[in-house]
N, C-alpha and C. Protein backbone atom coordinates (compact mmCIF):
# COMPACT_ATOMS: atom_id res chain seq x y z
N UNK A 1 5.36 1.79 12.58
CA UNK A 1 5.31 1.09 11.32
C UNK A 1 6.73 0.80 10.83
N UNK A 2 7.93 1.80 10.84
CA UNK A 2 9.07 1.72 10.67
C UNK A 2 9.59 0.16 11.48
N UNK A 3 9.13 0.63 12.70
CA UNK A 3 9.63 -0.71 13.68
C UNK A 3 9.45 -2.14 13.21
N UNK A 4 8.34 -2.05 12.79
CA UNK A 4 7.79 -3.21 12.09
C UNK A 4 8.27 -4.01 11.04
N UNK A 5 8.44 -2.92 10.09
CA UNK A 5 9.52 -2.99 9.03
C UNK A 5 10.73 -3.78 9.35
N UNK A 6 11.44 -2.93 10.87
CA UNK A 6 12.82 -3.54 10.81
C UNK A 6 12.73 -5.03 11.46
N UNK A 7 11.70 -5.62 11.82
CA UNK A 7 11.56 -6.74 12.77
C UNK A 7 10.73 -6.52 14.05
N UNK A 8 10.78 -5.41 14.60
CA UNK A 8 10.27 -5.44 16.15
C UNK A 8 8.73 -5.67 16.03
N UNK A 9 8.70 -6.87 17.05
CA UNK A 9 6.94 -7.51 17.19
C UNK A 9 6.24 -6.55 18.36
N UNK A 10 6.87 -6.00 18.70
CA UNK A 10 5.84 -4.92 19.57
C UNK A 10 4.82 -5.63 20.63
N UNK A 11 5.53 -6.96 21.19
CA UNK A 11 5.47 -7.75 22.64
C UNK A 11 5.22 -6.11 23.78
N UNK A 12 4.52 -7.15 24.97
CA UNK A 12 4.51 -5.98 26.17
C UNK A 12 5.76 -6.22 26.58
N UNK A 13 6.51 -7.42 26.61
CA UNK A 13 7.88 -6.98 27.75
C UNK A 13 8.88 -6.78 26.49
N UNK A 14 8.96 -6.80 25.41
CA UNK A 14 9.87 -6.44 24.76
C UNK A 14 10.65 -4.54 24.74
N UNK A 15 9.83 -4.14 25.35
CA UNK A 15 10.46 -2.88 25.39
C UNK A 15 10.15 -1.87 24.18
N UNK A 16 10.88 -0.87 23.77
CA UNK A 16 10.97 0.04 22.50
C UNK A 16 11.22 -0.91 21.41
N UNK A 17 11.42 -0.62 20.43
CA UNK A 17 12.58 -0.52 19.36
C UNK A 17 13.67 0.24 19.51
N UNK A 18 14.66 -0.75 18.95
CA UNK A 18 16.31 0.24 19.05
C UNK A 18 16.99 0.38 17.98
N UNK A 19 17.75 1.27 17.90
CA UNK A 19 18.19 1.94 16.50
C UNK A 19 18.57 1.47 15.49
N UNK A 20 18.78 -0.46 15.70
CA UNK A 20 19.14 -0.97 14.69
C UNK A 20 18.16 -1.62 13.91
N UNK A 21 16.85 -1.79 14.84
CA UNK A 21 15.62 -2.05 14.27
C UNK A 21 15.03 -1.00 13.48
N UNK A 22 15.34 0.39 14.43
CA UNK A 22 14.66 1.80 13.12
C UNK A 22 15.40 1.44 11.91
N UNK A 23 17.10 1.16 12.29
CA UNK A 23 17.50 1.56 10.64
C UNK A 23 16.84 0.43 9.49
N UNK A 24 16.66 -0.72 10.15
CA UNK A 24 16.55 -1.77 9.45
C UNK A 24 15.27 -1.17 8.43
N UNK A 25 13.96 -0.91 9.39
CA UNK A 25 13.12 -0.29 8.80
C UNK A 25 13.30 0.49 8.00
N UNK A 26 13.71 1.52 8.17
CA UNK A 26 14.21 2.65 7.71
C UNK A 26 14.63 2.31 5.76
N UNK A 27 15.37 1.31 6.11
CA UNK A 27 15.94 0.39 4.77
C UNK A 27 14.68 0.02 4.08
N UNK A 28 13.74 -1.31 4.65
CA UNK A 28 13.00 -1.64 3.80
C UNK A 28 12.52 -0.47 3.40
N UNK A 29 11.36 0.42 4.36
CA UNK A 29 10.87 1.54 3.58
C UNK A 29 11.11 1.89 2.41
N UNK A 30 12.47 2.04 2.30
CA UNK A 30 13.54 2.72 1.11
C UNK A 30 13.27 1.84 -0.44
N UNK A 31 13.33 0.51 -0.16
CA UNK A 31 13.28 -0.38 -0.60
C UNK A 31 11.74 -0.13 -1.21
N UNK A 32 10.90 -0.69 -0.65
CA UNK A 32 9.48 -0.60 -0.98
C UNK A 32 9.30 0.75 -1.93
N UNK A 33 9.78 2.18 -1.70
CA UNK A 33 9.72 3.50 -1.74
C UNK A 33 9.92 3.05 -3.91
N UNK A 34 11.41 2.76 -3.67
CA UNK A 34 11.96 2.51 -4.62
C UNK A 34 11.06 1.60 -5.68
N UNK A 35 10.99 0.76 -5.02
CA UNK A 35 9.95 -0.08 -6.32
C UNK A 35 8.76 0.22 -6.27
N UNK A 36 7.91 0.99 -5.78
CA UNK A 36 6.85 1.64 -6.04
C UNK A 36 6.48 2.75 -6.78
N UNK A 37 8.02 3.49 -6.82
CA UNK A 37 8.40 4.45 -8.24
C UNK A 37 7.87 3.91 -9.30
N UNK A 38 8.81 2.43 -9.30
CA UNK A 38 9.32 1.86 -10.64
C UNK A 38 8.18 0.92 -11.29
N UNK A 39 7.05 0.92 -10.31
CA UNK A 39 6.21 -0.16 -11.34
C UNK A 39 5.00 0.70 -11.40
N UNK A 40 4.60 1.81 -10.45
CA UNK A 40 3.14 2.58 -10.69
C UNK A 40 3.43 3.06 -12.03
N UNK A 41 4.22 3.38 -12.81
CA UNK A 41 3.75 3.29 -14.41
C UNK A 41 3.71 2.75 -15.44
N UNK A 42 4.22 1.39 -14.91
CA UNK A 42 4.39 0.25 -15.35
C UNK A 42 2.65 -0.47 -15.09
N UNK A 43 2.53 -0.62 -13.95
CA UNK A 43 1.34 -1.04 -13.64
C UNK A 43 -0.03 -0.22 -13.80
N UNK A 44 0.12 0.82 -13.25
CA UNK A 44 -1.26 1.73 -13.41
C UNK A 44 -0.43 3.04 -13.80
N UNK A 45 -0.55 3.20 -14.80
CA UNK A 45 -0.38 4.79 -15.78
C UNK A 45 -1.28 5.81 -15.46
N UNK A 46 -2.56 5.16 -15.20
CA UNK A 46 -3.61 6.13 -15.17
C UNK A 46 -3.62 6.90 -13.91
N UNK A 47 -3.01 6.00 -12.39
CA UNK A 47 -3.19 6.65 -11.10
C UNK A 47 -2.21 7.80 -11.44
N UNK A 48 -0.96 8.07 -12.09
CA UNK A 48 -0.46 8.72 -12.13
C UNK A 48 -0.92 10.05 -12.82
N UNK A 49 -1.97 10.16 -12.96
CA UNK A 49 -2.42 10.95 -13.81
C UNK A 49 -3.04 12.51 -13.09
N UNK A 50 -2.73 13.20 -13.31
CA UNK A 50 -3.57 14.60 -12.07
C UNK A 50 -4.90 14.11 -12.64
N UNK A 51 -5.98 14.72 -11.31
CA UNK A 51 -7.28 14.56 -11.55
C UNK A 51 -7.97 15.48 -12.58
N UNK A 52 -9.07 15.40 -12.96
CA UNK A 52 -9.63 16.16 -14.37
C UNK A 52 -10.35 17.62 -13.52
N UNK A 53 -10.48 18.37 -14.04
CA UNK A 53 -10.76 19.34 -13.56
C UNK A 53 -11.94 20.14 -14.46
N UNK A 54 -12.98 19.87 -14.26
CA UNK A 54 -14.12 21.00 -15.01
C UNK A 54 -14.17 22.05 -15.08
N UNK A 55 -14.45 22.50 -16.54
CA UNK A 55 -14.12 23.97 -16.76
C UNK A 55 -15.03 24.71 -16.75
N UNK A 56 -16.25 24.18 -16.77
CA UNK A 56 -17.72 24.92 -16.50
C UNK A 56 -17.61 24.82 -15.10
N UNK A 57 -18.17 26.24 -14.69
CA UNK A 57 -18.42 27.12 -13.59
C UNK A 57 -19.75 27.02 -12.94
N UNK A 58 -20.04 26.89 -11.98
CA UNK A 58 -21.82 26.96 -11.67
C UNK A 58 -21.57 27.48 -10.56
N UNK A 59 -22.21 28.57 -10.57
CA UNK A 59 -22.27 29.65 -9.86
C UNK A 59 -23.79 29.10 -8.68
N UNK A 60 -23.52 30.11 -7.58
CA UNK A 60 -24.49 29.82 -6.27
C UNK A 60 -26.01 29.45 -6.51
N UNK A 61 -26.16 30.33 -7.59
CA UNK A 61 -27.23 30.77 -7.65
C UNK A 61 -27.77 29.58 -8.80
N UNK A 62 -27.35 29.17 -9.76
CA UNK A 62 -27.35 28.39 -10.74
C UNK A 62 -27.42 26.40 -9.95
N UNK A 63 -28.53 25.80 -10.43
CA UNK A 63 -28.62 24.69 -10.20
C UNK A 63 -28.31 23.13 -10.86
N UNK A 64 -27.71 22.57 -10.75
CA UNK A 64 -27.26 21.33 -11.29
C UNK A 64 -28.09 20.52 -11.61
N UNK A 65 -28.30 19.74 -12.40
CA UNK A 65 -29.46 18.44 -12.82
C UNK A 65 -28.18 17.26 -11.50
N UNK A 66 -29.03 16.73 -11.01
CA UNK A 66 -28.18 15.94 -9.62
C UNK A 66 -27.86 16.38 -8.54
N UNK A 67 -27.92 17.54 -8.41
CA UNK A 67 -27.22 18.29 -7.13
C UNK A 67 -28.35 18.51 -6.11
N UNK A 68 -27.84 17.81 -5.12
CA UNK A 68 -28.60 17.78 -3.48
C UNK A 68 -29.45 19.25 -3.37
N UNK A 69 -29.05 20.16 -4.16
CA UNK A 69 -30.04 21.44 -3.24
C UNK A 69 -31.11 21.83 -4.34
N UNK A 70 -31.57 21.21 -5.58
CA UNK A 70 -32.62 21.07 -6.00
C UNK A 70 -33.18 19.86 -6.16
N UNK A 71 -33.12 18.60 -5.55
CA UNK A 71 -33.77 17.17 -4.95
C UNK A 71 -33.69 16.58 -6.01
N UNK A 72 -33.67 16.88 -7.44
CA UNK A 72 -33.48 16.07 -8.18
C UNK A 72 -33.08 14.68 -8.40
N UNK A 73 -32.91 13.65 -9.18
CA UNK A 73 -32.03 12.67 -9.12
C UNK A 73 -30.74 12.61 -10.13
């Protein structure tokens, strides 16, 4: 993917990638890295957000209204 980045089309006779193609990659990456900081809270605030976490407990034995092991819907 790096390779890609720096230019290399990944032909059968073209060979590897060479180190000036990693760095190239290497760069955009950096690049992309960088402005993906700078606009996910600009753009979506919310992805940044930790996920919610429920504070009610349901124990093994205890059954859910929805939950697959009493068929419910």
């Amino acid at each position: 993917m790096v390779a890609r980045l720096g230019g290399f089309l990944g032909r059968k006779c073209d060979g590897g990638p060479g180190t000036q193609t990693l760095w190239l990659g290497l760069q955009r990456l950096d690049d992309i890295t960088e402005m993906w900081k700078i606009s996910m809270p600009v753009l979506a605030p919310h992805a940044l957000d930790p996920p919610l976490v429920s504070s009610i407990n349901v124990g093994k034995d205890k059954l859910v209204k929805g939950d697959a092991r009493n068929n419910t819907p």
